[in-house]
Protein backbone atom coordinates (compact mmCIF):
# COMPACT_ATOMS: atom_id res chain seq x y z
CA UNK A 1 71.64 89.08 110.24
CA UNK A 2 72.42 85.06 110.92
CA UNK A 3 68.71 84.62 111.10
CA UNK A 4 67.99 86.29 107.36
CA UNK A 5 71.53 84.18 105.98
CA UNK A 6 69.84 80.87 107.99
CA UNK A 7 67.00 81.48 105.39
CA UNK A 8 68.42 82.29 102.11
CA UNK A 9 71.34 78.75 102.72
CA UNK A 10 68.58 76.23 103.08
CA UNK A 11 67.12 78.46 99.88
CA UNK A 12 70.08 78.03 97.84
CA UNK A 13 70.09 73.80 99.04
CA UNK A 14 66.55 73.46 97.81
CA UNK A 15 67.69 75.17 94.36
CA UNK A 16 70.59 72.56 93.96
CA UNK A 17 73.35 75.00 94.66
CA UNK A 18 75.04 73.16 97.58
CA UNK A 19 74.57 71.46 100.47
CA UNK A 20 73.83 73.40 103.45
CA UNK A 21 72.79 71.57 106.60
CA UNK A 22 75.94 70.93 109.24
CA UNK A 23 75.79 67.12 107.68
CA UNK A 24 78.65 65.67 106.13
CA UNK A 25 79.13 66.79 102.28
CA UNK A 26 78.45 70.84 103.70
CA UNK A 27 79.40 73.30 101.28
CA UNK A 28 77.16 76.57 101.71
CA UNK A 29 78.72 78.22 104.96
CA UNK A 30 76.88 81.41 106.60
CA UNK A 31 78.64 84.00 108.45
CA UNK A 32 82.29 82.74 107.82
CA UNK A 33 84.47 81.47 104.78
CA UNK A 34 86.45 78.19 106.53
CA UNK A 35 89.49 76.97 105.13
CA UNK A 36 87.57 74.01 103.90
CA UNK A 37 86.23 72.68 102.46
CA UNK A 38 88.34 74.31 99.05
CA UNK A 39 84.98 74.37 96.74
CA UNK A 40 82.16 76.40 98.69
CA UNK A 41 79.41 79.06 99.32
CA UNK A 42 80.08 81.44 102.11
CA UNK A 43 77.07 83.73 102.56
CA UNK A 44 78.43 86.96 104.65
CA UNK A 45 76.35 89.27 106.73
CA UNK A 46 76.60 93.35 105.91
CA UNK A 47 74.89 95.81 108.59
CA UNK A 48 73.23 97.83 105.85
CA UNK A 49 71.94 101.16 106.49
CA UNK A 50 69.24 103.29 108.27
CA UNK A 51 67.26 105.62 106.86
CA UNK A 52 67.02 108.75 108.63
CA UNK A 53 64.96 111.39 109.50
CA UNK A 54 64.12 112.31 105.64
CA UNK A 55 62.09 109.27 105.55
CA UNK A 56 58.46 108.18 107.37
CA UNK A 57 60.81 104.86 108.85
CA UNK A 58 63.50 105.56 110.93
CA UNK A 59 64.58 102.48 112.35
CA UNK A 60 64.10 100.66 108.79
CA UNK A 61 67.22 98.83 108.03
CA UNK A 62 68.27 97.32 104.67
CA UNK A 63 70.88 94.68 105.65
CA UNK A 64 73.08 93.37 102.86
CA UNK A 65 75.23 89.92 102.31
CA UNK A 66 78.18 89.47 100.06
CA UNK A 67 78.50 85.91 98.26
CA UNK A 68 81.81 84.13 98.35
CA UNK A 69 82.59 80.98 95.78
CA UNK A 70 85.65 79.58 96.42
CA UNK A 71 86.53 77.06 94.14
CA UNK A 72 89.73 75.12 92.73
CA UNK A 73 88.83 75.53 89.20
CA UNK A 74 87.84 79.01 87.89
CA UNK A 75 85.43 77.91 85.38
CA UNK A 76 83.70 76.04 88.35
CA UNK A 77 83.77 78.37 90.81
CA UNK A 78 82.51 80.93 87.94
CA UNK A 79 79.58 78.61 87.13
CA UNK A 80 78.77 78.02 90.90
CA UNK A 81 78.58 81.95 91.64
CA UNK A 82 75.76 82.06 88.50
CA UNK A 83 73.77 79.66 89.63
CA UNK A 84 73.72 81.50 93.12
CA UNK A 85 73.11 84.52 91.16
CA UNK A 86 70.22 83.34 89.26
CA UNK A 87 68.97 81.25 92.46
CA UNK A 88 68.18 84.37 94.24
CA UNK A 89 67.82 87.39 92.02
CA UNK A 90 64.54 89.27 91.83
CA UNK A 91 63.53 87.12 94.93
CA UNK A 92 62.63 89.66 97.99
């Protein structure tokens, strides 16, 4: 799962979301919310699930990740989780 979240941070960088390499200023996190910075992106893995024997694929997986915004201001944080939200939906 860190290898798929390792993709989709430097995504969100490139889009203007945050800053996500380990240099100073980081605010996109993957695989753990840290108590700080106190305004960031924490990008948490989810197994997913297997399809089973009903299906043609039965070691296809569909992993998952939950979004986290933590912010100080509400309206911030509220603005920051859109423009994740729009960053990444419809992209496969």
């Amino acid at each position: 799962m860190a290898d798929f979240l390792d993709e989709v941070a430097p995504y969100l960088d490139g889009q203007g979301v945050g800053t996500y390499p380990s240099s100073s200023g980081r605010n996109i996190f993957t695989g753990e919310l840290p108590s700080d910075p106190d305004n960031c992106v924490s990008l948490l893995g989810l197994p997913g699930t297997m399809i089973r024997d009903s299906r043609d694929v039965a070691s296809l997986q569909f992993p998952r990740f939950q979004v986290i915004v933590r912010n100080t201001d509400y309206d911030l944080g509220s603005a920051k989780l859109q423009a994740v939200r729009t960053a990444l939906h419809g992209k496969i």
